[in-house]
C-alpha atoms as a PDB file:
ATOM      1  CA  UNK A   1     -36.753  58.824   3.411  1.00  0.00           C
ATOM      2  CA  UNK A   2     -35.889  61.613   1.095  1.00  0.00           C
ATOM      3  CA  UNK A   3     -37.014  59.707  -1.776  1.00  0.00           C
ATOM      4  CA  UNK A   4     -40.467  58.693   0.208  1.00  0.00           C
ATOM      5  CA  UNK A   5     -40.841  62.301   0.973  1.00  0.00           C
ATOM      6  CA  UNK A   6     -40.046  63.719  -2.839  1.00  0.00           C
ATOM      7  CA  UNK A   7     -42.691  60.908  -4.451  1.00  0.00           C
ATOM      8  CA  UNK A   8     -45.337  62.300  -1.547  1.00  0.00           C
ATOM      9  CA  UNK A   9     -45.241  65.164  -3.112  1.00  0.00           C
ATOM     10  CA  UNK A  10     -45.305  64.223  -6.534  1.00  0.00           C
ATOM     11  CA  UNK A  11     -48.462  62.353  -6.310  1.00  0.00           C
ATOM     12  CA  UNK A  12     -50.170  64.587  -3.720  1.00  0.00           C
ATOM     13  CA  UNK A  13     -53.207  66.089  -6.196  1.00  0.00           C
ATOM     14  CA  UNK A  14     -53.038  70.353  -6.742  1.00  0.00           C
ATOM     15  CA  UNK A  15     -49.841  69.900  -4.250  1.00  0.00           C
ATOM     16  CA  UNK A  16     -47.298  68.912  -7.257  1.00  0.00           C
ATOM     17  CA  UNK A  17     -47.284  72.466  -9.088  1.00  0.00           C
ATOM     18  CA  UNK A  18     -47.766  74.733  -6.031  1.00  0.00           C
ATOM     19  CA  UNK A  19     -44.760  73.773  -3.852  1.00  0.00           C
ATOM     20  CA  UNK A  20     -41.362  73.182  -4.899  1.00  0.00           C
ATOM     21  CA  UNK A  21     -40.297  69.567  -5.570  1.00  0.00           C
ATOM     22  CA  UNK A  22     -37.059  69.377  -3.874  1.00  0.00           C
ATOM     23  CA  UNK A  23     -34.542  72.088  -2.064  1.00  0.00           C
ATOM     24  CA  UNK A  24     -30.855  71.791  -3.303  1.00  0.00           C
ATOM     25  CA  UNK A  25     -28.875  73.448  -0.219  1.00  0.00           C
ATOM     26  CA  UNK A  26     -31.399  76.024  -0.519  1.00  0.00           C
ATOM     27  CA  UNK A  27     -31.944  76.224  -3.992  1.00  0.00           C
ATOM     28  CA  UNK A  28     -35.565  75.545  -4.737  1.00  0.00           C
ATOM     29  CA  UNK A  29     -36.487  72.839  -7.429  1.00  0.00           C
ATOM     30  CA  UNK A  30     -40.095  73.552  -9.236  1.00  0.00           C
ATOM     31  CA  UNK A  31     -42.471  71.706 -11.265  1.00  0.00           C
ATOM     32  CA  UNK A  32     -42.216  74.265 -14.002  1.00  0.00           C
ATOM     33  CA  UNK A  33     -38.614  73.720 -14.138  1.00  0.00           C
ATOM     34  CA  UNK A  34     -39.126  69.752 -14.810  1.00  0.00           C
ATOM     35  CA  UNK A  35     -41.486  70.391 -17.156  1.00  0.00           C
ATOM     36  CA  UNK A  36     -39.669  73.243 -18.689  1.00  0.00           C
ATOM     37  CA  UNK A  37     -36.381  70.614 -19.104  1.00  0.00           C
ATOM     38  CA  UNK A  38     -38.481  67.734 -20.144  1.00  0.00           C
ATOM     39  CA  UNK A  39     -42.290  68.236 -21.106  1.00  0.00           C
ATOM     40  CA  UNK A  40     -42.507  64.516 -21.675  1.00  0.00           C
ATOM     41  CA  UNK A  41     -43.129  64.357 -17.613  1.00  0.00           C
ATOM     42  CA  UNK A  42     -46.200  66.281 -17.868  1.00  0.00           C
ATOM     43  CA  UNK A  43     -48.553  63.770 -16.258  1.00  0.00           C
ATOM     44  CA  UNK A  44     -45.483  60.898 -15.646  1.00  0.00           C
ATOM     45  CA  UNK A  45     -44.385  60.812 -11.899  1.00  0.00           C
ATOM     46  CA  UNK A  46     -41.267  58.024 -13.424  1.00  0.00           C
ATOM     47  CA  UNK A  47     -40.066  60.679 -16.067  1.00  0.00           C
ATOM     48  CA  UNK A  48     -40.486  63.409 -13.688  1.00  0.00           C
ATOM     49  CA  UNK A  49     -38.440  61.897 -10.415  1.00  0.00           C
ATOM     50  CA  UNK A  50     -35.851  61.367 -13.465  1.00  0.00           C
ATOM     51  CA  UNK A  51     -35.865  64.501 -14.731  1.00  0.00           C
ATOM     52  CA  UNK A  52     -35.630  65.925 -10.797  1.00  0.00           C
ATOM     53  CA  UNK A  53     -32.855  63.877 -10.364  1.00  0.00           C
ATOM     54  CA  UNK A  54     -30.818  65.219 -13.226  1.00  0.00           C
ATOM     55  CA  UNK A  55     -32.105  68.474 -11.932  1.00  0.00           C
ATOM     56  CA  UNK A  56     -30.551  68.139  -8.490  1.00  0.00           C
ATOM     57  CA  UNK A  57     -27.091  66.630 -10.379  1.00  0.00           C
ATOM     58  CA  UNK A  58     -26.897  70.000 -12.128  1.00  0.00           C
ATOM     59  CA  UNK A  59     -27.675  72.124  -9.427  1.00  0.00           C
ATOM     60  CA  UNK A  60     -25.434  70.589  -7.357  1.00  0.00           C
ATOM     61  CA  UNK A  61     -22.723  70.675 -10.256  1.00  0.00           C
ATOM     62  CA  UNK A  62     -24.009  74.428 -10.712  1.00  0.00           C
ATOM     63  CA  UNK A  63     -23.038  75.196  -6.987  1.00  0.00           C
ATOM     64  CA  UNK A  64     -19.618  73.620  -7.297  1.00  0.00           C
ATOM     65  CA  UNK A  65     -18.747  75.566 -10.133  1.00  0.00           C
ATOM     66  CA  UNK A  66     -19.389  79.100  -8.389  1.00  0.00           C
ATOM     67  CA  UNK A  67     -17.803  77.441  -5.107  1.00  0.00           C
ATOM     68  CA  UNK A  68     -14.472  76.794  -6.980  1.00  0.00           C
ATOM     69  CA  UNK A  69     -14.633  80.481  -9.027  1.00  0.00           C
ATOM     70  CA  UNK A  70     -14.795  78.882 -12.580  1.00  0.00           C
ATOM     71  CA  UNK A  71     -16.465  81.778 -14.165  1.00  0.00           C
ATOM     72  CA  UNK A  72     -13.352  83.610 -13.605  1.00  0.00           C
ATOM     73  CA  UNK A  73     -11.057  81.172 -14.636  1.00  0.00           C
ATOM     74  CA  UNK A  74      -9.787  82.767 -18.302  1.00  0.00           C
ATOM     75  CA  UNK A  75     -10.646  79.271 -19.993  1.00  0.00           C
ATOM     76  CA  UNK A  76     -13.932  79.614 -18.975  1.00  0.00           C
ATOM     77  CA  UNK A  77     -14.205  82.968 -19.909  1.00  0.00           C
ATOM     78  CA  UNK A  78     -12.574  81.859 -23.384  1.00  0.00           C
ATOM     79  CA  UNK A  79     -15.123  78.923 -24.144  1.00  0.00           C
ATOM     80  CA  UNK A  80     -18.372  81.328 -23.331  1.00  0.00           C
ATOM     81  CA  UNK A  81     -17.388  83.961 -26.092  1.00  0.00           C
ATOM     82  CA  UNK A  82     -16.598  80.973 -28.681  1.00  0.00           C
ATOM     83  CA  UNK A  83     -20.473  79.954 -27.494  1.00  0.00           C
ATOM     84  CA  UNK A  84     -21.517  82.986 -27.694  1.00  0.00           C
ATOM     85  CA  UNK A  85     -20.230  83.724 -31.056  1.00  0.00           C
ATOM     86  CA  UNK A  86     -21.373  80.608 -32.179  1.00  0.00           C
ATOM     87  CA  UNK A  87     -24.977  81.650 -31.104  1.00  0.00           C
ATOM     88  CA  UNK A  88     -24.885  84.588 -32.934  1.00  0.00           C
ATOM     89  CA  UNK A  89     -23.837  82.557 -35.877  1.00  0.00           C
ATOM     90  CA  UNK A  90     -26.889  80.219 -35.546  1.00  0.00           C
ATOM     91  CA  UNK A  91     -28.839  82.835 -34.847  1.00  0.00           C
ATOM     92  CA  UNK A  92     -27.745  84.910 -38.094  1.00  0.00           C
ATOM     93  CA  UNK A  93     -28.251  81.970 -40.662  1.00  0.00           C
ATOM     94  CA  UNK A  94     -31.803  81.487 -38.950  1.00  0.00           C
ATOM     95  CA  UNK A  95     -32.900  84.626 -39.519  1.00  0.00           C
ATOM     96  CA  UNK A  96     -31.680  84.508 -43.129  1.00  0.00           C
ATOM     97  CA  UNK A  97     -33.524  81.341 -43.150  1.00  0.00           C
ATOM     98  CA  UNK A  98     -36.775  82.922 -41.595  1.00  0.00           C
ATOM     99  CA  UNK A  99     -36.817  85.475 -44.447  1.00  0.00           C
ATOM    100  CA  UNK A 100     -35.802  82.687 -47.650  1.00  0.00           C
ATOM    101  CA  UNK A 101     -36.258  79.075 -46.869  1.00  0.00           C
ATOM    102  CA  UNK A 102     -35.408  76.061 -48.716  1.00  0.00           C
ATOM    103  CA  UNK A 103     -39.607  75.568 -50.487  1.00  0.00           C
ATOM    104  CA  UNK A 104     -40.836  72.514 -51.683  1.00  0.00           C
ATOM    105  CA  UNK A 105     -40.507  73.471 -54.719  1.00  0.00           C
ATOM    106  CA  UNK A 106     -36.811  73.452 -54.579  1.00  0.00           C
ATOM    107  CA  UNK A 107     -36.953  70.470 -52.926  1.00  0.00           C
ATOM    108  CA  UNK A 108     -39.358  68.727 -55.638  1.00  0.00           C
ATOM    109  CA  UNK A 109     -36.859  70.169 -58.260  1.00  0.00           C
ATOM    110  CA  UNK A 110     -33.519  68.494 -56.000  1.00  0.00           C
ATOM    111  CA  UNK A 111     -35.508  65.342 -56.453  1.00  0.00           C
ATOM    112  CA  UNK A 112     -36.768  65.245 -59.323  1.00  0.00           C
ATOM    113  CA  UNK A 113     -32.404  65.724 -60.659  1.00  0.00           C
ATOM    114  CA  UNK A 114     -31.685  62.968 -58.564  1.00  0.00           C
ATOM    115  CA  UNK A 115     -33.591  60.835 -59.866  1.00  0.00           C
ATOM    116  CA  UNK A 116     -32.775  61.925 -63.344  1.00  0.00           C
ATOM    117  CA  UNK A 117     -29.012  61.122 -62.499  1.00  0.00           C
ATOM    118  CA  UNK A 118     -29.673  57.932 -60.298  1.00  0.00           C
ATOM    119  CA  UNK A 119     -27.791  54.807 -61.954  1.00  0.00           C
ATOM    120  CA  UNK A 120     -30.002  52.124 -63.813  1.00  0.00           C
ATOM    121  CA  UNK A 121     -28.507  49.477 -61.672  1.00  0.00           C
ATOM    122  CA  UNK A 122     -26.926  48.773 -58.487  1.00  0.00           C
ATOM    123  CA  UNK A 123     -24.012  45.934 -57.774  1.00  0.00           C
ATOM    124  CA  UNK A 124     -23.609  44.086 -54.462  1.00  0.00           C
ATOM    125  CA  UNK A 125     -19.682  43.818 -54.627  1.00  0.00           C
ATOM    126  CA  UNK A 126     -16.583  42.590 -52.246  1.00  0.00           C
ATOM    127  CA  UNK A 127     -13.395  43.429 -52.675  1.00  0.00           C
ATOM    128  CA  UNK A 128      -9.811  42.689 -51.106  1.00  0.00           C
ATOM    129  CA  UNK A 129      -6.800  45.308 -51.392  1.00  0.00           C
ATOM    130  CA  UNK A 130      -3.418  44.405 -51.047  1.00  0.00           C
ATOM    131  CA  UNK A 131       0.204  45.621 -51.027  1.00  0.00           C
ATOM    132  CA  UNK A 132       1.832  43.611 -54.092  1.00  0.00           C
ATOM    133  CA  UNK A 133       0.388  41.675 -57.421  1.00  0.00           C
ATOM    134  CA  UNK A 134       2.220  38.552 -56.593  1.00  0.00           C
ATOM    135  CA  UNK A 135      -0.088  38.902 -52.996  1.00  0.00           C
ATOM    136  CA  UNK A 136      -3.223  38.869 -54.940  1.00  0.00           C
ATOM    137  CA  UNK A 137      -1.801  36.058 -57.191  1.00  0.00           C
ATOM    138  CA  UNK A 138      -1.652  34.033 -54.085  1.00  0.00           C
ATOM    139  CA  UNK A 139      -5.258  35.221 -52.748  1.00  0.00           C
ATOM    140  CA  UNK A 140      -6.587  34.236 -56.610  1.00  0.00           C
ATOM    141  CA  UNK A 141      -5.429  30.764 -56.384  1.00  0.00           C
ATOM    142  CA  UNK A 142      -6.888  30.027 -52.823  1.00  0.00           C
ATOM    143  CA  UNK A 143      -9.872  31.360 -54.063  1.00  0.00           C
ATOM    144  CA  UNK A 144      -9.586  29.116 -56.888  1.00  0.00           C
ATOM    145  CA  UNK A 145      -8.906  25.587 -54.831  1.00  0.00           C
ATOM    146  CA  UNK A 146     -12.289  26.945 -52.718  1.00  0.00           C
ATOM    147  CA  UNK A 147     -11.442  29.288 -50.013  1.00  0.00           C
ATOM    148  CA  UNK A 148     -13.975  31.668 -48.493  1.00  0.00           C
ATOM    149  CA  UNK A 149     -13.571  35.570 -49.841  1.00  0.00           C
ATOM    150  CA  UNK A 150     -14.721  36.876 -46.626  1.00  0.00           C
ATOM    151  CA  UNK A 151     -12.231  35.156 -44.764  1.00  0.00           C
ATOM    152  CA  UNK A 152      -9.580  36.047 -46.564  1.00  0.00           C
ATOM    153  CA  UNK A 153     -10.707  40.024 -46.972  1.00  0.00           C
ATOM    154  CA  UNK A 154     -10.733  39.578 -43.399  1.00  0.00           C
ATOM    155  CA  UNK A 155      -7.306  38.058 -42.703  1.00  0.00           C
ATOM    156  CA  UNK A 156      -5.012  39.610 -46.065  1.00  0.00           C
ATOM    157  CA  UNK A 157      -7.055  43.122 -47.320  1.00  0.00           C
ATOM    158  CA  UNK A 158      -6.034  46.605 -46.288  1.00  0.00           C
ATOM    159  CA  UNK A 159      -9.191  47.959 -47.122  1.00  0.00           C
ATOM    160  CA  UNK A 160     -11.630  49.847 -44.687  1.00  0.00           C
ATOM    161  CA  UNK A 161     -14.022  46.727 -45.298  1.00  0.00           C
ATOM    162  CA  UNK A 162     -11.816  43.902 -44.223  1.00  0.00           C
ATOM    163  CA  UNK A 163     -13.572  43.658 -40.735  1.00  0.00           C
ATOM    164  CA  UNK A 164     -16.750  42.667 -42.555  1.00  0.00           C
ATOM    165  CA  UNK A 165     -15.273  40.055 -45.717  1.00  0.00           C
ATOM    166  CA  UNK A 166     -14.464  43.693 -47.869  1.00  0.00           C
ATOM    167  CA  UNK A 167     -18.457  43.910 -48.332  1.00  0.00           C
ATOM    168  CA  UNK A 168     -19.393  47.129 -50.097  1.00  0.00           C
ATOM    169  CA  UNK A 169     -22.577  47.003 -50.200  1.00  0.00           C
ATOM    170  CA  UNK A 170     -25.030  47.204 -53.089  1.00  0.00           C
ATOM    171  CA  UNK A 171     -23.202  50.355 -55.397  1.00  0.00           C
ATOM    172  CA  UNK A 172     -23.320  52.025 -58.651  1.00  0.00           C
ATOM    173  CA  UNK A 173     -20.578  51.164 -61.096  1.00  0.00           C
ATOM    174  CA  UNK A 174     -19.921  55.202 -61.380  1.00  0.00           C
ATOM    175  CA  UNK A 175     -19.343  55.077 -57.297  1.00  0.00           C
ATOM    176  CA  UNK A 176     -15.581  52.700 -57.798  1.00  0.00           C
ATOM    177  CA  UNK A 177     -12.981  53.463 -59.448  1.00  0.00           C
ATOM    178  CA  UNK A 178     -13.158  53.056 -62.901  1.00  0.00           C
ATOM    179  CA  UNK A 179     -10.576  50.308 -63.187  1.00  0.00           C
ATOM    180  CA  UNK A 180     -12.961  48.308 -60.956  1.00  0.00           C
ATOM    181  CA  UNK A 181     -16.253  49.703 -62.859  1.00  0.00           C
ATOM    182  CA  UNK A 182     -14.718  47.992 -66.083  1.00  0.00           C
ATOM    183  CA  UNK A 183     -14.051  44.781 -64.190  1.00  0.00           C
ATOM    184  CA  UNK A 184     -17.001  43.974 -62.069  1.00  0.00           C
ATOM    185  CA  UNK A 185     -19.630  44.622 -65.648  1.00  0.00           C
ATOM    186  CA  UNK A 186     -18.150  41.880 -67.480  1.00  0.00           C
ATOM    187  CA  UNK A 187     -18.563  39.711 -63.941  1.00  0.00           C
ATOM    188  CA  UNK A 188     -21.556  37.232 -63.125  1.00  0.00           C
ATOM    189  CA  UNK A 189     -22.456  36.830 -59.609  1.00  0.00           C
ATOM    190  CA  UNK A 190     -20.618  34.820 -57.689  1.00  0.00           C
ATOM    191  CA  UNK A 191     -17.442  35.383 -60.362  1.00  0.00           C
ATOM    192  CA  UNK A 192     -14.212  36.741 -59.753  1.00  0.00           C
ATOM    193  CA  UNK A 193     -11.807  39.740 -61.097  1.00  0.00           C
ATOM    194  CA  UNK A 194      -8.068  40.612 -60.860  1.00  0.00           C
ATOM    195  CA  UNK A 195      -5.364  41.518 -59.588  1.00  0.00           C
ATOM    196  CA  UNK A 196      -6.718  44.848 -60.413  1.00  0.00           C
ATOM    197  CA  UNK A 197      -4.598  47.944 -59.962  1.00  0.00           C
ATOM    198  CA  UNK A 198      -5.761  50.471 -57.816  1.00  0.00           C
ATOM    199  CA  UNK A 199      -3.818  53.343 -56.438  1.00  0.00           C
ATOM    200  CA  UNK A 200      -3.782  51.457 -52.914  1.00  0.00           C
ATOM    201  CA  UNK A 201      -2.563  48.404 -54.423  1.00  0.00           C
ATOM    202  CA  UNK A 202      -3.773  45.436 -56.125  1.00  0.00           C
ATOM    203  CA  UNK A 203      -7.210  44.928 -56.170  1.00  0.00           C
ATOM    204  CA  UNK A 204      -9.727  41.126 -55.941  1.00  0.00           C
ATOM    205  CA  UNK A 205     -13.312  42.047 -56.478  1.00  0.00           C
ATOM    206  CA  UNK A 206     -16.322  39.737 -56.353  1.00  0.00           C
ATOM    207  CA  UNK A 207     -19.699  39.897 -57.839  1.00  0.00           C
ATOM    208  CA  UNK A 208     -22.364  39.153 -55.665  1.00  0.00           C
ATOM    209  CA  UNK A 209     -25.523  40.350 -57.714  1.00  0.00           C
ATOM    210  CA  UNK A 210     -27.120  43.087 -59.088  1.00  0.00           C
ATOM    211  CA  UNK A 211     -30.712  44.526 -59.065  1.00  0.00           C
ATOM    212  CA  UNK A 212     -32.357  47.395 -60.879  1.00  0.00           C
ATOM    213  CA  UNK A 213     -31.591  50.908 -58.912  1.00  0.00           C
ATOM    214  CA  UNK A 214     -34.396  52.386 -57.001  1.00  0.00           C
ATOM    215  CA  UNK A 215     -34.375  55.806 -55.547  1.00  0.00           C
ATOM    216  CA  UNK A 216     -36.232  56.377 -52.421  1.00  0.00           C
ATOM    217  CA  UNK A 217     -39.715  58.277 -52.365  1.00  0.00           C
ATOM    218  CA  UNK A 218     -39.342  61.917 -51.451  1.00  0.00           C
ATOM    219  CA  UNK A 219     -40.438  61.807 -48.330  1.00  0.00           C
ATOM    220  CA  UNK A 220     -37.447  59.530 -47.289  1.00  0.00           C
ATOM    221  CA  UNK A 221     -35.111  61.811 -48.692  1.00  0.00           C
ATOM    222  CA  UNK A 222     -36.957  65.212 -47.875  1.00  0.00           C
ATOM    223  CA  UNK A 223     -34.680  66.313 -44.489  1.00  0.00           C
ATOM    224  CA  UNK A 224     -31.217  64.882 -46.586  1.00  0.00           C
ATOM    225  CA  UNK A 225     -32.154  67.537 -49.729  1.00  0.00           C
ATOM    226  CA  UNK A 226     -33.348  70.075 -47.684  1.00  0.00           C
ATOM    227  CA  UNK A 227     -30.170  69.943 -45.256  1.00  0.00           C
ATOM    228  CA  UNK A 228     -28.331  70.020 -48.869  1.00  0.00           C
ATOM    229  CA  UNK A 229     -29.994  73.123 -50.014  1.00  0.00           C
ATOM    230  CA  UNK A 230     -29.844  75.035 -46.897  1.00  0.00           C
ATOM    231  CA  UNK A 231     -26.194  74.234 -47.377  1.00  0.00           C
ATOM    232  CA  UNK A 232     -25.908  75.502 -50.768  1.00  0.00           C
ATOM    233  CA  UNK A 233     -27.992  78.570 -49.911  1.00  0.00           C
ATOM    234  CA  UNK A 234     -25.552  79.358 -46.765  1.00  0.00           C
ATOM    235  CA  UNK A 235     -22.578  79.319 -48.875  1.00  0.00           C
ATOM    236  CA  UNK A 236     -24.434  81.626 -51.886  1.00  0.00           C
ATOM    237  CA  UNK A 237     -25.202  83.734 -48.773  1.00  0.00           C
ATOM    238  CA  UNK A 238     -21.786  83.784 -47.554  1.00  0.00           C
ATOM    239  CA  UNK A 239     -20.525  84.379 -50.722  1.00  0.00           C
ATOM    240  CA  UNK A 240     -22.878  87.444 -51.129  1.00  0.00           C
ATOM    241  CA  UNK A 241     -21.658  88.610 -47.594  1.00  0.00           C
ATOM    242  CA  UNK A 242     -17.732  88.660 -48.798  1.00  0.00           C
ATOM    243  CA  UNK A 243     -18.188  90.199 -51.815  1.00  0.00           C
ATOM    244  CA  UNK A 244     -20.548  93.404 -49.983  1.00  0.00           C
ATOM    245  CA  UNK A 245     -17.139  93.802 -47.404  1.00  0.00           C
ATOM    246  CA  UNK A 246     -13.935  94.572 -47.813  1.00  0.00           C
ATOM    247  CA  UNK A 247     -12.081  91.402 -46.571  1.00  0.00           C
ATOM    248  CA  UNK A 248      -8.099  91.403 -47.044  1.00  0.00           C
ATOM    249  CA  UNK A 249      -6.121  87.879 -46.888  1.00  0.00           C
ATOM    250  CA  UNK A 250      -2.911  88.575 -45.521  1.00  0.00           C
ATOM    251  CA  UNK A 251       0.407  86.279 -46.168  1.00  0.00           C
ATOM    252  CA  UNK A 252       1.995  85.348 -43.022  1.00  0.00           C
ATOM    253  CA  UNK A 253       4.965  87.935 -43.802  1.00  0.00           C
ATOM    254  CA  UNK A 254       2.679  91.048 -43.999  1.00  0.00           C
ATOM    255  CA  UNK A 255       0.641  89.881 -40.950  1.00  0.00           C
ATOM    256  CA  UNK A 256       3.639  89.682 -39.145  1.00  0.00           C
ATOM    257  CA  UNK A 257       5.027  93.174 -40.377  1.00  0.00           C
ATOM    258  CA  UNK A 258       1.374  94.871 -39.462  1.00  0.00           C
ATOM    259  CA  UNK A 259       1.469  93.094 -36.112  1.00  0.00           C
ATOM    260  CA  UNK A 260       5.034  95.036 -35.758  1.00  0.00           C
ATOM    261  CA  UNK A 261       3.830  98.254 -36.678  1.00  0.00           C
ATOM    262  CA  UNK A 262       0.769  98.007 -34.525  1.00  0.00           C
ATOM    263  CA  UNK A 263       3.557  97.383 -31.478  1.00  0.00           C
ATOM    264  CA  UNK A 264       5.614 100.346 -32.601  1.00  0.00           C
ATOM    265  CA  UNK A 265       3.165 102.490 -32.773  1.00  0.00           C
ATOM    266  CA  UNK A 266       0.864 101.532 -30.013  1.00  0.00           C
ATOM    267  CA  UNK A 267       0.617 104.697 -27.388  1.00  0.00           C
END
């Protein structure tokens, strides 16, 4: 019935935005607070009675919160000034934003260097680690007599590929480790290298093919350079910010011995 009675009001024309849409224990629910949460019900009674009912959840939530005094608990207390430091934080770095952002042009120029530096060609490469050479003797010669790679990445290698045959994906030669680089550009697909050593082990690497390297247009790549740059430009900005302030690093000992003196001396 209170369903039936919520939906009335809902569809009821010039009704919706004048009266409340539900009461929570006395707490009044309005259609400028659903729309507020979610504009996307604007118009949408289904995304609207969801939005109300998450509404309701966090009132409800809300009123057990204040019933059981957890604003006064000291954890609570704790948590809000980390949040509200971190606020100010966000709200610092956006302002410094608002005043220099990242411009196309120094996106343009981000791009243009990457695809200056970008490899010639990519290799689609497996591999399988293990502990001891006479282990990837072993794994050689069953690959030899015809056994599946993949099923053996999946049942001997220690690598974080295993779980999918030790796939790697299609890579640039200057991505592996060089001992591997060397191996896999003397390989023909479908060939295979090794035991190679690699500081986790001993190393079997397949060739599956290789392709000329393509970098994506900009506009794939626009949000990934300009998150980049913003980073950059937060830690020039930081950097600017230490060097205008007097910040002293402390070793533990002479923390401890100013954290004495303070106690000493403390009225």
């Amino acid at each position: 019935m209170r369903r039936l009675l919520i939906a009335l009001v809902l569809l009821a024309p010039g009704v919706a935005s004048a009266k409340n849409l539900a009461v929570v224990n006395g707490t009044p629910i309005t259609q400028a607070q659903v729309l507020a949460a979610n504009p996307a019900a604007k118009g949408n009674p289904t995304v609207t009675q969801e939005t109300l009912q998450t509404l309701i959840n966090r009132t409800l939530l809300l009123a057990r919160a204040k019933a059981e005094k957890i604003p006064e608990h000291p954890a609570y207390q704790s948590a809000l000034a980390a949040q509200k430091e971190n606020l100010l934080i966000n709200f610092a770095l956006n302002e410094h934003f608002a005043r220099h952002p990242v411009s196309k042009e120094q996106i343009q120029t981000a791009y243009q260097a990457l695809v200056k530096s970008a490899p010639d060609r990519e290799y689609r490469v497996r591999e399988i680690i293990v502990n001891s050479r006479p282990e990837a003797e072993k794994i050689i010669a069953s690959l030899a007599k015809g056994k599946d790679f993949s099923i053996l990445a999946a049942a001997h290698s220690a690598g974080p590929n295993a779980a999918v045959g030790g796939e790697l994906g299609w890579v640039a030669l200057t991505q592996l480790q060089v001992s591997l680089g060397k191996a896999i550009s003397k390989l023909h697909s479908g060939e295979v290298a090794g035991p190679i050593a690699v500081p986790e082990g001993w190393a079997i690497v397949q060739l599956l093919g290789e392709h000329t390297a393509h970098v994506l247009p900009l506009e794939a790549l626009h949000t990934r350079l300009e998150t980049e740059l913003r980073q950059k430009a937060t830690n020039e900005y930081l950097e600017k910010l230490r060097k205008e302030a007097k910040v002293q690093i402390l070793s533990e000992k002479a923390a401890a011995t100013e954290e004495e003196t303070a106690h000493v001396t403390r009225p």
